[in-house]
C-alpha atoms as a PDB file:
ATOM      1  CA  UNK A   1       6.238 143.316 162.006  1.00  0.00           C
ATOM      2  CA  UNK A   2       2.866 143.658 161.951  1.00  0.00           C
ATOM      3  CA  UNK A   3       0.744 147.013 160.839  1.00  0.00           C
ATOM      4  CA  UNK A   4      -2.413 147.772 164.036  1.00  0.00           C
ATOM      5  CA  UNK A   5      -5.240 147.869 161.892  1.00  0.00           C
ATOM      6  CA  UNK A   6      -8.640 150.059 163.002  1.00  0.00           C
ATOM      7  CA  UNK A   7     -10.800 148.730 165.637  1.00  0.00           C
ATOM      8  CA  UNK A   8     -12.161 152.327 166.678  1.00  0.00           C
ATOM      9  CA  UNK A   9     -15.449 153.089 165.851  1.00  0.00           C
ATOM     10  CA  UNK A  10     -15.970 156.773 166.351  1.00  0.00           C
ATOM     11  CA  UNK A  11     -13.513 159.460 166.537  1.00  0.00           C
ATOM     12  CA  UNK A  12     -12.848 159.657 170.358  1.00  0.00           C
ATOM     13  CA  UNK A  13     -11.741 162.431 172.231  1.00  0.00           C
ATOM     14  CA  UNK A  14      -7.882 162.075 173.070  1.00  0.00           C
ATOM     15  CA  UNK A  15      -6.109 161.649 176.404  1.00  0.00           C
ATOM     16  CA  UNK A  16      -4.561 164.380 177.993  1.00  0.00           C
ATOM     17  CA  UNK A  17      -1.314 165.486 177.284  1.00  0.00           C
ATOM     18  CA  UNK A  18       0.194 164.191 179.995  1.00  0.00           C
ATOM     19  CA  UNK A  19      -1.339 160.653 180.662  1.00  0.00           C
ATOM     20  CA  UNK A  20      -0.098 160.677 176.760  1.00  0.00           C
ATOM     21  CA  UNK A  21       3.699 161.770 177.234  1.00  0.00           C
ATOM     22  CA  UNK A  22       3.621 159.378 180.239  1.00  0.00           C
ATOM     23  CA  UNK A  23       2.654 156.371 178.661  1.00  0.00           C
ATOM     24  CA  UNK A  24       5.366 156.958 176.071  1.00  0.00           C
ATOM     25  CA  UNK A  25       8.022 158.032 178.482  1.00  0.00           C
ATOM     26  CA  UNK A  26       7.401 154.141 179.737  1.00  0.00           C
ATOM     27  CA  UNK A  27       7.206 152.275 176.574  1.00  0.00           C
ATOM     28  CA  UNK A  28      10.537 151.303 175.900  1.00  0.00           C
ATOM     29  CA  UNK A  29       9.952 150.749 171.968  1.00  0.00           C
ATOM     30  CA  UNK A  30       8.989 154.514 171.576  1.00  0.00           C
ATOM     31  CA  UNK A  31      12.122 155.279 173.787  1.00  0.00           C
ATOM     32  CA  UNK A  32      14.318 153.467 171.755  1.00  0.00           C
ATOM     33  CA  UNK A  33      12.813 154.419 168.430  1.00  0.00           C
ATOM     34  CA  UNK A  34      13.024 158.300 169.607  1.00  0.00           C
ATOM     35  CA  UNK A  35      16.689 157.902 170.318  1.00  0.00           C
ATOM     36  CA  UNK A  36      18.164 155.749 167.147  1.00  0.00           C
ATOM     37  CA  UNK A  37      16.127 157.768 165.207  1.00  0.00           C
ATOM     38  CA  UNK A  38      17.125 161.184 166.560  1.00  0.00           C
ATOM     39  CA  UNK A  39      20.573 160.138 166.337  1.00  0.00           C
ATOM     40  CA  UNK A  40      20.570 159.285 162.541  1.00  0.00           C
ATOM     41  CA  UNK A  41      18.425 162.753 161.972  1.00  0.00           C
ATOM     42  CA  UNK A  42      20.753 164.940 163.973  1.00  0.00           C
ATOM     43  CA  UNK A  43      23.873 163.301 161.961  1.00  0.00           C
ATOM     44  CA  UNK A  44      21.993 164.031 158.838  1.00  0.00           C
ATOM     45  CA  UNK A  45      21.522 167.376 159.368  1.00  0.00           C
ATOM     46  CA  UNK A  46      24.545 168.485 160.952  1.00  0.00           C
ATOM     47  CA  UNK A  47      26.121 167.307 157.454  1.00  0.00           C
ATOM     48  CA  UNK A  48      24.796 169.802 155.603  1.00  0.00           C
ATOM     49  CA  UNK A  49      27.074 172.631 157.613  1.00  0.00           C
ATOM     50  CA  UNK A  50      29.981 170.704 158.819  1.00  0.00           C
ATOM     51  CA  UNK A  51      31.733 167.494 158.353  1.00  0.00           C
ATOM     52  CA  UNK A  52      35.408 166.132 159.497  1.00  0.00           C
ATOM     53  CA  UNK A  53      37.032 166.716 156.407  1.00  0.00           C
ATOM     54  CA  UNK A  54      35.602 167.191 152.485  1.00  0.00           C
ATOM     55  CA  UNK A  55      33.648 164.797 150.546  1.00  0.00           C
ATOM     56  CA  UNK A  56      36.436 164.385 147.930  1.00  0.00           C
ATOM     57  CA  UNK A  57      39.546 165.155 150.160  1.00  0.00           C
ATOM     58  CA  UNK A  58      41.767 162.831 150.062  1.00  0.00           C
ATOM     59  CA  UNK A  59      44.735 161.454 152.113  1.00  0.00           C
ATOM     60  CA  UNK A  60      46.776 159.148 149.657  1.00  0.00           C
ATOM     61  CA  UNK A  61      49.646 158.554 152.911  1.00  0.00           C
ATOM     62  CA  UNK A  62      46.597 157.049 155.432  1.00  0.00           C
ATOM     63  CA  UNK A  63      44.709 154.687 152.752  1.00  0.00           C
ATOM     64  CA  UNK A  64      42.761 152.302 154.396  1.00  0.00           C
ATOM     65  CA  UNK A  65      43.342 153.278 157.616  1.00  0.00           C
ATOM     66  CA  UNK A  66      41.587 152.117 161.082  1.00  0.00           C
ATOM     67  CA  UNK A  67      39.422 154.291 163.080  1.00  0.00           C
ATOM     68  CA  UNK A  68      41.548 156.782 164.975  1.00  0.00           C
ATOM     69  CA  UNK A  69      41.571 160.541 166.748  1.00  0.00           C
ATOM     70  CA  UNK A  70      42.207 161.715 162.908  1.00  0.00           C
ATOM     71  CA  UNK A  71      39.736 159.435 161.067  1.00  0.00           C
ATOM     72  CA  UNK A  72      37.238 158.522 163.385  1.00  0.00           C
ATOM     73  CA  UNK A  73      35.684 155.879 161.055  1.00  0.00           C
ATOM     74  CA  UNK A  74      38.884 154.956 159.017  1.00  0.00           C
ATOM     75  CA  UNK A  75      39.027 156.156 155.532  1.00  0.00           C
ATOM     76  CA  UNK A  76      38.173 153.768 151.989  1.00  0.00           C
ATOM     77  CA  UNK A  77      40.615 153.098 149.434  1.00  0.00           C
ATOM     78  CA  UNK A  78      40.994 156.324 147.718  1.00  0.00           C
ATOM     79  CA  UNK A  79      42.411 158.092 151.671  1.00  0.00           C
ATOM     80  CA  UNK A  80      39.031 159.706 152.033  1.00  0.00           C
ATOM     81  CA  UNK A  81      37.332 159.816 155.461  1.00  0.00           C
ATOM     82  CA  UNK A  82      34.899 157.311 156.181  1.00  0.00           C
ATOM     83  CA  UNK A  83      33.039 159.458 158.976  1.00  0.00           C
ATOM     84  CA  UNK A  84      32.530 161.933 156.085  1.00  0.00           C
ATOM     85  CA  UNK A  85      30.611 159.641 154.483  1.00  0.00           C
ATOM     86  CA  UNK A  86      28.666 158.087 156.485  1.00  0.00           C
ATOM     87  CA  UNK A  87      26.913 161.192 158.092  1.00  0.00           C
ATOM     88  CA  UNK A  88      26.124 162.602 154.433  1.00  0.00           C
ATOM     89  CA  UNK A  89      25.248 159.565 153.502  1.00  0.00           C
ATOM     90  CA  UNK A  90      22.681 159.942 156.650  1.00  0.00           C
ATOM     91  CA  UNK A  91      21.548 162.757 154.702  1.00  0.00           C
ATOM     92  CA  UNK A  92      20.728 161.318 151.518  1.00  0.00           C
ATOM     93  CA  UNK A  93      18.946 158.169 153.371  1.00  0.00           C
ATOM     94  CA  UNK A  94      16.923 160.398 155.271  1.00  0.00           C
ATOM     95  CA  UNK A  95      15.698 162.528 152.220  1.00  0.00           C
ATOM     96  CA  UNK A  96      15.016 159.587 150.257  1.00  0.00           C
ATOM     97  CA  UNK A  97      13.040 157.841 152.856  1.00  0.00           C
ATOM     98  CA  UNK A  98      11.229 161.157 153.278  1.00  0.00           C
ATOM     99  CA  UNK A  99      10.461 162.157 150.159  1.00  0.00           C
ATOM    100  CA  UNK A 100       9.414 158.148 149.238  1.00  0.00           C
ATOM    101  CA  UNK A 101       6.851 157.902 152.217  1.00  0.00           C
ATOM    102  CA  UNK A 102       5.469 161.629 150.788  1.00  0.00           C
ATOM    103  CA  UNK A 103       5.157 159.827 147.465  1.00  0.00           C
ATOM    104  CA  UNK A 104       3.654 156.663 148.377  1.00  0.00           C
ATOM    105  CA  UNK A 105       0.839 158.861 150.249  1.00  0.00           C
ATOM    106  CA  UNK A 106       0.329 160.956 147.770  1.00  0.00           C
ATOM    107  CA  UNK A 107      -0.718 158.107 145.824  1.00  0.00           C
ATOM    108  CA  UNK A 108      -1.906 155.176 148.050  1.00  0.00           C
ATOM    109  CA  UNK A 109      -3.835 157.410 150.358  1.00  0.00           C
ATOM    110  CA  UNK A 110      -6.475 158.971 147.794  1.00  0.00           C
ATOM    111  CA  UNK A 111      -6.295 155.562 145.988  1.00  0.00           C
ATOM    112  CA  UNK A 112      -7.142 153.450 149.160  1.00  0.00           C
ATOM    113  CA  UNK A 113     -10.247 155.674 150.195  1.00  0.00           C
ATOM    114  CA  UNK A 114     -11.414 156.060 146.361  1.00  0.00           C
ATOM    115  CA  UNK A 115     -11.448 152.393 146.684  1.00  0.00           C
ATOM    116  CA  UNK A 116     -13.230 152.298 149.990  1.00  0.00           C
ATOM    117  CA  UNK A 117     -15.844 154.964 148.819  1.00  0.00           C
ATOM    118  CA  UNK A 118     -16.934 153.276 145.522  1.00  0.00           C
ATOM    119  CA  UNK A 119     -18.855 151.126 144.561  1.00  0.00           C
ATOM    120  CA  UNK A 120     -17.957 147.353 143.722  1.00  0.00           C
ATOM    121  CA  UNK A 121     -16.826 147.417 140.396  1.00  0.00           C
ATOM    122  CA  UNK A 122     -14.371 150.169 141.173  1.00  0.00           C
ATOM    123  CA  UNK A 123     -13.153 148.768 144.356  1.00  0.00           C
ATOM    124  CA  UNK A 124     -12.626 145.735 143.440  1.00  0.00           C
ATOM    125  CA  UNK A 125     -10.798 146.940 140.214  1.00  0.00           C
ATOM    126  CA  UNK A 126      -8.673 149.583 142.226  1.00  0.00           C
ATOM    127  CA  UNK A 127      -7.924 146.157 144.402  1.00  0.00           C
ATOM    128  CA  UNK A 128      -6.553 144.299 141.359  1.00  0.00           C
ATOM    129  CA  UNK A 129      -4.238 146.946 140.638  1.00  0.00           C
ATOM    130  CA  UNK A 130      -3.029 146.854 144.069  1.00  0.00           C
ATOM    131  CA  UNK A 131      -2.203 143.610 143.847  1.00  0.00           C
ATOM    132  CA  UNK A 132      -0.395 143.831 140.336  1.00  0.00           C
ATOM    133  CA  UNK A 133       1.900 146.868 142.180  1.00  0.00           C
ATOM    134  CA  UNK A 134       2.490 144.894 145.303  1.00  0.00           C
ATOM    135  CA  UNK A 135       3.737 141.539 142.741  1.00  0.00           C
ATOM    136  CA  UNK A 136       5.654 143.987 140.754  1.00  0.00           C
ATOM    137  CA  UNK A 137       9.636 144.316 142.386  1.00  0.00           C
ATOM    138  CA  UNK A 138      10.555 147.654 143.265  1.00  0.00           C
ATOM    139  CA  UNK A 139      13.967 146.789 142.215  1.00  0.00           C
ATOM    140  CA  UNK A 140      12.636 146.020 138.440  1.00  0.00           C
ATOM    141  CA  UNK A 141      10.619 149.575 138.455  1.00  0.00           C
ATOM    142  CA  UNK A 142      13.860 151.168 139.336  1.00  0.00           C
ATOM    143  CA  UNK A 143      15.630 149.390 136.502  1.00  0.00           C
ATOM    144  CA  UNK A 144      13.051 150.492 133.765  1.00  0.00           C
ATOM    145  CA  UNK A 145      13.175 154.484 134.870  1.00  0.00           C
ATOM    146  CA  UNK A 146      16.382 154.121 134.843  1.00  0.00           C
ATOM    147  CA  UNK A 147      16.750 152.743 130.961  1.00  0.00           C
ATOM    148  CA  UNK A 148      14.640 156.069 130.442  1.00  0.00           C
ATOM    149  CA  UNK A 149      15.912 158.733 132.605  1.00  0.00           C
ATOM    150  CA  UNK A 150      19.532 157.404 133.673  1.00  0.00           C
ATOM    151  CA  UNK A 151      20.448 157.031 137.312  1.00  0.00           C
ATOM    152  CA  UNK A 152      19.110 159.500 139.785  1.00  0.00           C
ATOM    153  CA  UNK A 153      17.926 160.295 143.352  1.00  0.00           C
ATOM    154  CA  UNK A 154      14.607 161.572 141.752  1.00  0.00           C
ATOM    155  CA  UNK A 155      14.391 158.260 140.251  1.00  0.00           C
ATOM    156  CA  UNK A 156      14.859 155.804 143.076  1.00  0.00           C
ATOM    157  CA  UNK A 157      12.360 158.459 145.429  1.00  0.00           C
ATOM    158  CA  UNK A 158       9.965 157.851 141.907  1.00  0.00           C
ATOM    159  CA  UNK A 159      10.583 153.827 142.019  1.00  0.00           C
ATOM    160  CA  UNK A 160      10.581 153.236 145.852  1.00  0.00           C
ATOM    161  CA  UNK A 161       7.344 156.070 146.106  1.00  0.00           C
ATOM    162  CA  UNK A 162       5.113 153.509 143.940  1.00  0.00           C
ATOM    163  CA  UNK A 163       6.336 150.467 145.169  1.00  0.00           C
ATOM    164  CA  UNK A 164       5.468 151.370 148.761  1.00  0.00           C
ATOM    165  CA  UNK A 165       2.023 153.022 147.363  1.00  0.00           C
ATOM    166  CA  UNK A 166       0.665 149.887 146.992  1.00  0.00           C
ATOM    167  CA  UNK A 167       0.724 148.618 150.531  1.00  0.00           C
ATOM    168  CA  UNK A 168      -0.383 152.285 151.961  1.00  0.00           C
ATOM    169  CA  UNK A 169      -3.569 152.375 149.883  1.00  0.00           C
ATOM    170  CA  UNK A 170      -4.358 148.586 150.447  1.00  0.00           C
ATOM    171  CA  UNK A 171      -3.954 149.403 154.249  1.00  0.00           C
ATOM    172  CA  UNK A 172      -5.834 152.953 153.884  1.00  0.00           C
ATOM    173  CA  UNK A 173      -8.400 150.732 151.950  1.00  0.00           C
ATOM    174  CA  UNK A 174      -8.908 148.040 154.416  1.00  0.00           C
ATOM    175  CA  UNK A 175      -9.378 150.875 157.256  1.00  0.00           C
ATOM    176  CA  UNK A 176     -11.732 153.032 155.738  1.00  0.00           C
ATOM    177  CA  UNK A 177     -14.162 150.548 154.384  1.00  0.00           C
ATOM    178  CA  UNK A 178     -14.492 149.493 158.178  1.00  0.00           C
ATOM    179  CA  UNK A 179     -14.878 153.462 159.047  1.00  0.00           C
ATOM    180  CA  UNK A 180     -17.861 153.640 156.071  1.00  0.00           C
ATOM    181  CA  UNK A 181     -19.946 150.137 158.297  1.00  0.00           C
ATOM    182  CA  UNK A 182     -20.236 152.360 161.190  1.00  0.00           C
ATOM    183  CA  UNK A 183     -23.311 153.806 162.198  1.00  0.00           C
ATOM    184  CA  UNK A 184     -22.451 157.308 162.524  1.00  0.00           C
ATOM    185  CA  UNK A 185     -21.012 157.378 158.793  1.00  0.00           C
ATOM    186  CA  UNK A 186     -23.976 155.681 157.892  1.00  0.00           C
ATOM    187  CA  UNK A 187     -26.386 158.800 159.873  1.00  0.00           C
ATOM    188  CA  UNK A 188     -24.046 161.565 158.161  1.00  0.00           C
ATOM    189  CA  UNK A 189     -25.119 159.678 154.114  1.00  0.00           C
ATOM    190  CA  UNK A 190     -28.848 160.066 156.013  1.00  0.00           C
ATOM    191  CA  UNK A 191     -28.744 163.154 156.198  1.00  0.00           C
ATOM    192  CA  UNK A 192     -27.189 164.191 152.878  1.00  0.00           C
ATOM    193  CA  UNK A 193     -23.633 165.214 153.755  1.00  0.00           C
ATOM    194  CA  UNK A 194     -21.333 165.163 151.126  1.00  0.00           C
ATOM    195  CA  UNK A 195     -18.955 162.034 150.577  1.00  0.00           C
ATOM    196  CA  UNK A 196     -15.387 164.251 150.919  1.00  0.00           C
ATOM    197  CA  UNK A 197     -17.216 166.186 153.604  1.00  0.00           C
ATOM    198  CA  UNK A 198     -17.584 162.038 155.093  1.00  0.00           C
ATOM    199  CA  UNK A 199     -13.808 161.415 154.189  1.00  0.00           C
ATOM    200  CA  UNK A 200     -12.332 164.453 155.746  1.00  0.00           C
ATOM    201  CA  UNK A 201     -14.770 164.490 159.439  1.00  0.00           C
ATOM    202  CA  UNK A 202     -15.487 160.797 159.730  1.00  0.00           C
ATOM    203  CA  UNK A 203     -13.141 158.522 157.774  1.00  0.00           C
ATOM    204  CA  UNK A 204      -9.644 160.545 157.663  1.00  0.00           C
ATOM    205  CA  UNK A 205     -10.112 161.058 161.585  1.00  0.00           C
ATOM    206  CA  UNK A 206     -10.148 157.212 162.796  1.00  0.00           C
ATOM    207  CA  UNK A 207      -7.504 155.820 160.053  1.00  0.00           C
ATOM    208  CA  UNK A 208      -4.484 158.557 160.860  1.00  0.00           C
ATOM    209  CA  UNK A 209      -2.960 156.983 163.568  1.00  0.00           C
ATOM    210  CA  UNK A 210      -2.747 153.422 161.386  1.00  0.00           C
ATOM    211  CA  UNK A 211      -1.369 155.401 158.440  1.00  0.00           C
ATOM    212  CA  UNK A 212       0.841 157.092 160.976  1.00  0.00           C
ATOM    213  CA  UNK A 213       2.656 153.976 161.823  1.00  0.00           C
ATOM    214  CA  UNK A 214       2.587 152.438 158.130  1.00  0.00           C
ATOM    215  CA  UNK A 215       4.575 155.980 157.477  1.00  0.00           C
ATOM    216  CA  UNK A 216       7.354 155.089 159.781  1.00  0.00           C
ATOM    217  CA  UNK A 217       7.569 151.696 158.232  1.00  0.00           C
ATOM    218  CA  UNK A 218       7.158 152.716 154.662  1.00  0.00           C
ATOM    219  CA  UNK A 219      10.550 154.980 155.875  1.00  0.00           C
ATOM    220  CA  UNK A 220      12.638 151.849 156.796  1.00  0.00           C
ATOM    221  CA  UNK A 221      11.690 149.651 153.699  1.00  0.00           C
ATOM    222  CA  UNK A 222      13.117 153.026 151.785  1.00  0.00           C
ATOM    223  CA  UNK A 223      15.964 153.393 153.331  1.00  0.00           C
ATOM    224  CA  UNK A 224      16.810 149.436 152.682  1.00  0.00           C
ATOM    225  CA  UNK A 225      15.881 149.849 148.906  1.00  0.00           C
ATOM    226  CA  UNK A 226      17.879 153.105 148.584  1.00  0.00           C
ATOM    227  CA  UNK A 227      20.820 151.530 150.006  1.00  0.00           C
ATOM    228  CA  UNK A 228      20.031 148.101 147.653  1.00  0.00           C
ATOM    229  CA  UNK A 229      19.372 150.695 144.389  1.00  0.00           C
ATOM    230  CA  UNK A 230      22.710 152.201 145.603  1.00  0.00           C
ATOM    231  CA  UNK A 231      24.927 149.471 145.648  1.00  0.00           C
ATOM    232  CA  UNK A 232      23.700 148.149 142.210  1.00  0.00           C
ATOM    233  CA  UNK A 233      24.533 151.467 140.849  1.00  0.00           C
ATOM    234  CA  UNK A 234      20.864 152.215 140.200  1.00  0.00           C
ATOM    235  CA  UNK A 235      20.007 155.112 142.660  1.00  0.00           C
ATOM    236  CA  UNK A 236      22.038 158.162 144.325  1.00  0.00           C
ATOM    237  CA  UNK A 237      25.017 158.478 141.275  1.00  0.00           C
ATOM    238  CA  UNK A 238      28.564 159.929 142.577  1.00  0.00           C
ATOM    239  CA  UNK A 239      29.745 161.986 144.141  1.00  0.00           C
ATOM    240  CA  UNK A 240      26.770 162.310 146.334  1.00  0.00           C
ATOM    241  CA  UNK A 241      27.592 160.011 148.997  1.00  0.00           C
ATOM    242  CA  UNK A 242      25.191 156.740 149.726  1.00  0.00           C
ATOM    243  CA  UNK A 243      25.727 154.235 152.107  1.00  0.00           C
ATOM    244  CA  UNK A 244      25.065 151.352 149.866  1.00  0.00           C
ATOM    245  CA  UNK A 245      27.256 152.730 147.551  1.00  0.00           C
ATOM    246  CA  UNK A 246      30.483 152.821 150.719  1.00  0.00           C
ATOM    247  CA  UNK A 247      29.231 149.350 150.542  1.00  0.00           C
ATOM    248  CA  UNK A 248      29.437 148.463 147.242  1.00  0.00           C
ATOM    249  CA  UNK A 249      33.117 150.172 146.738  1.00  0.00           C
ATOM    250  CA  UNK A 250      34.419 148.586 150.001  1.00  0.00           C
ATOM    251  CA  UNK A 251      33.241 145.104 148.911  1.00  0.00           C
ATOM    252  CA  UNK A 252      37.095 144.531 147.223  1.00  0.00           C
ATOM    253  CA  UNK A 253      38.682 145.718 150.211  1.00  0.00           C
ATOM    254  CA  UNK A 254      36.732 143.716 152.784  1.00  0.00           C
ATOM    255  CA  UNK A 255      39.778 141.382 153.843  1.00  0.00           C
ATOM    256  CA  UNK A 256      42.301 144.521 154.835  1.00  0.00           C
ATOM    257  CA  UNK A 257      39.747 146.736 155.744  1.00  0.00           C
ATOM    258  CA  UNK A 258      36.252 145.592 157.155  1.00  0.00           C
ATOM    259  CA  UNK A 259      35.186 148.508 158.958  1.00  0.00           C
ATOM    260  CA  UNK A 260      34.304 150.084 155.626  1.00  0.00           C
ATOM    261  CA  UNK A 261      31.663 147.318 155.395  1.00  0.00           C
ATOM    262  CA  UNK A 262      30.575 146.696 158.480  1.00  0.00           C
ATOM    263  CA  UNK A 263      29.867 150.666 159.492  1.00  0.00           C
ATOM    264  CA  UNK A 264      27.905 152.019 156.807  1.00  0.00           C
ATOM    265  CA  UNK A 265      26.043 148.525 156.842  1.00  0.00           C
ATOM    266  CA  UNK A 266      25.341 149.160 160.656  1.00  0.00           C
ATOM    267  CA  UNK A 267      23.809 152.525 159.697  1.00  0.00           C
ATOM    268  CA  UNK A 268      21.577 150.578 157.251  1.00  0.00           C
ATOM    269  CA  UNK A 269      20.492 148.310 160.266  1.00  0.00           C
ATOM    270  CA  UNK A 270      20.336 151.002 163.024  1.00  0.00           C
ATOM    271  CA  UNK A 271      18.374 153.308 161.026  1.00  0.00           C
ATOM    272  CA  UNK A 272      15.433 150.438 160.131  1.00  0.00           C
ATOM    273  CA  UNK A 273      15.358 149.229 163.381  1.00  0.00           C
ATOM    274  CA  UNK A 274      14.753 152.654 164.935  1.00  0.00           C
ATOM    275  CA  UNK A 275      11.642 153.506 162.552  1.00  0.00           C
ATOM    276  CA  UNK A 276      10.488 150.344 163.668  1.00  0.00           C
ATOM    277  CA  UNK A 277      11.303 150.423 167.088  1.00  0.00           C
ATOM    278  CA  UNK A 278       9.121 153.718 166.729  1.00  0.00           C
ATOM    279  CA  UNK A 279       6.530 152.538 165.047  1.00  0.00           C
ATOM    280  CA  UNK A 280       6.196 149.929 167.518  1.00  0.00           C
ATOM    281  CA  UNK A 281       5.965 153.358 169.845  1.00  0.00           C
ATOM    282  CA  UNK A 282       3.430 155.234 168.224  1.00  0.00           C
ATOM    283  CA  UNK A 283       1.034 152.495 167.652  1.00  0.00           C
ATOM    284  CA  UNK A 284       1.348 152.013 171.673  1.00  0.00           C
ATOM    285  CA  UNK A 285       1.143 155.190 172.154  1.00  0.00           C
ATOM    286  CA  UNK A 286      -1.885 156.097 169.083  1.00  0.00           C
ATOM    287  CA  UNK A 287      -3.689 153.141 169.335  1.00  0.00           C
ATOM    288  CA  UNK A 288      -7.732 153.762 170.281  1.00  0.00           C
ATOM    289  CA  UNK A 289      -7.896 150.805 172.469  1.00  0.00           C
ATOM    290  CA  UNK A 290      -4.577 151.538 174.089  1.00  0.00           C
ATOM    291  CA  UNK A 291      -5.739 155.108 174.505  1.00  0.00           C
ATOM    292  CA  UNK A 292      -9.099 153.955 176.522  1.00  0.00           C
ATOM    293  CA  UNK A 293      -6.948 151.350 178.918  1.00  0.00           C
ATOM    294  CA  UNK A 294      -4.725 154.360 179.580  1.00  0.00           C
ATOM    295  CA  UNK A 295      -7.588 156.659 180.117  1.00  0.00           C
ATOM    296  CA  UNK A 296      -9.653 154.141 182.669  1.00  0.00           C
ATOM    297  CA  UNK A 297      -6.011 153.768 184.380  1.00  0.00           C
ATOM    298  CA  UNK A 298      -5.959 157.432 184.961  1.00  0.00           C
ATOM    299  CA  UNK A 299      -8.917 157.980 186.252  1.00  0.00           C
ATOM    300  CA  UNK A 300      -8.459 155.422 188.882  1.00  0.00           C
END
């Protein structure tokens, strides 16, 4: 799936409110994206004050059971609830993506408009390590942090976080240097405003939407890795519930009991396709050039 890059050229005045909520009422992406996602963060938080049954309660009689009015998702091998699982699970994936999209722009976003703001030598060698980042695997990071600091949620949001700043500051990068070619950035350095002063009225204006949309698919790619850190024993340790963990323990058990692999890997799926059925949404519904066709059809 593709990222929109910046074709504005000037910070334009938005639509109003409601040619903006209609547009996204009809685009069936943003629809979509709004309810899978909603979903997934409504289970998450609902987890954290009530859940079928404990984390670690156990019912030894009803081991590998099928979905039913008791268990509605089955339970694993051990006679704990499945459903249980799965929504904190939704809980940790959520965090994790959160927290790793927060630390990817911490990074990539003051890294990307450094680079756009410099001069040569420093773009181009803010560039090269860009690329280096981007060529290094996430899962290898991960792997290395956790030789040092043992398995941890703090350490997969630390490994996933730099991984995924590379591709936010290469794409804040790309989209500022076209913001710094326009004219009216080009007037402001005339008459002597300060560079942040350019970066937070002139630059930062026409590149949030893009960075908008990268953030909802920076959230999916986390949620994948967490899952893949998970189930290689490398990210959220027990007894905090992960979903690639449920899929890593119900791997033995696949023949008698397959809903254990197939639900919390269904979770996995829903959630990524949501952000990106969202992100799919927002650039529809951010995008400048979608924004003026919407605007001319309104005032028709």
């Amino acid at each position: 799936m593709s990222v929109p890059t910046l074709e504005s050229t000037a910070v334009e005045a938005g639509p109003t409110p409601g040619v903006r909520t209609r547009r996204g009422v009809r685009s069936p992406a943003f629809v979509a994206g709004v309810v899978v996602v909603g979903a997934i963060l409504a289970l998450a938080l609902v987890s954290l004050i009530w859940t079928p049954y404990g984390l670690d309660q156990a019912s030894p009689g009803a081991r590998l059971s099928g979905p039913s009015a008791l268990h509605w998702a089955g339970t694993d091998r051990l006679g704990r609830d499945q459903f249980t699982q799965l929504m904190l699970g939704a809980w940790t994936a959520v965090w994790v993506g959160f927290s790793s999209v927060v630390v990817a722009s911490v990074i990539g976003v003051p890294l990307g408009l450094v680079a756009a703001a410099a001069g040569r030598m420093v773009d181009d060698a803010i560039a090269g390590l860009i690329d280096i980042v981007i060529a290094f695997p996430t899962l290898l990071l991960a792997m290395l942090l956790v030789t040092v600091y043992g398995a941890s949620t703090g350490v997969a949001v630390t490994a996933i976080g730099i991984g995924l700043s590379a591709e936010v500051a290469r794409l804040t990068r790309i989209s500022a240097s076209r913001v710094f070619t326009q004219d009216f950035v080009l007037a402001a350095r005339t008459c002597g405003t300060r560079p942040v002063m350019i970066l937070v009225r002139h630059v930062l204006p026409n590149i949030w939407h893009t960075l908008v949309v990268q953030a909802t698919l920076a959230f999916g790619i986390a949620v994948v890795a967490e899952a893949s850190l998970s189930y290689l024993g490398l990210g959220t340790p027990p007894p905090a519930p992960s979903w690639g963990r449920m899929l890593q323990e119900a791997q033995a058990t696949v023949s008698v009991a397959p809903w254990n692999v197939v639900l919390p890997g269904l979770a996995v799926a829903a959630t990524v396709i949501g952000v990106n059925l969202l992100g799919d949404g927002l650039r529809e519904l951010l995008d400048p050039q979608l924004r003026e066709r919407s605007r001319q059809g309104a005032d028709r």
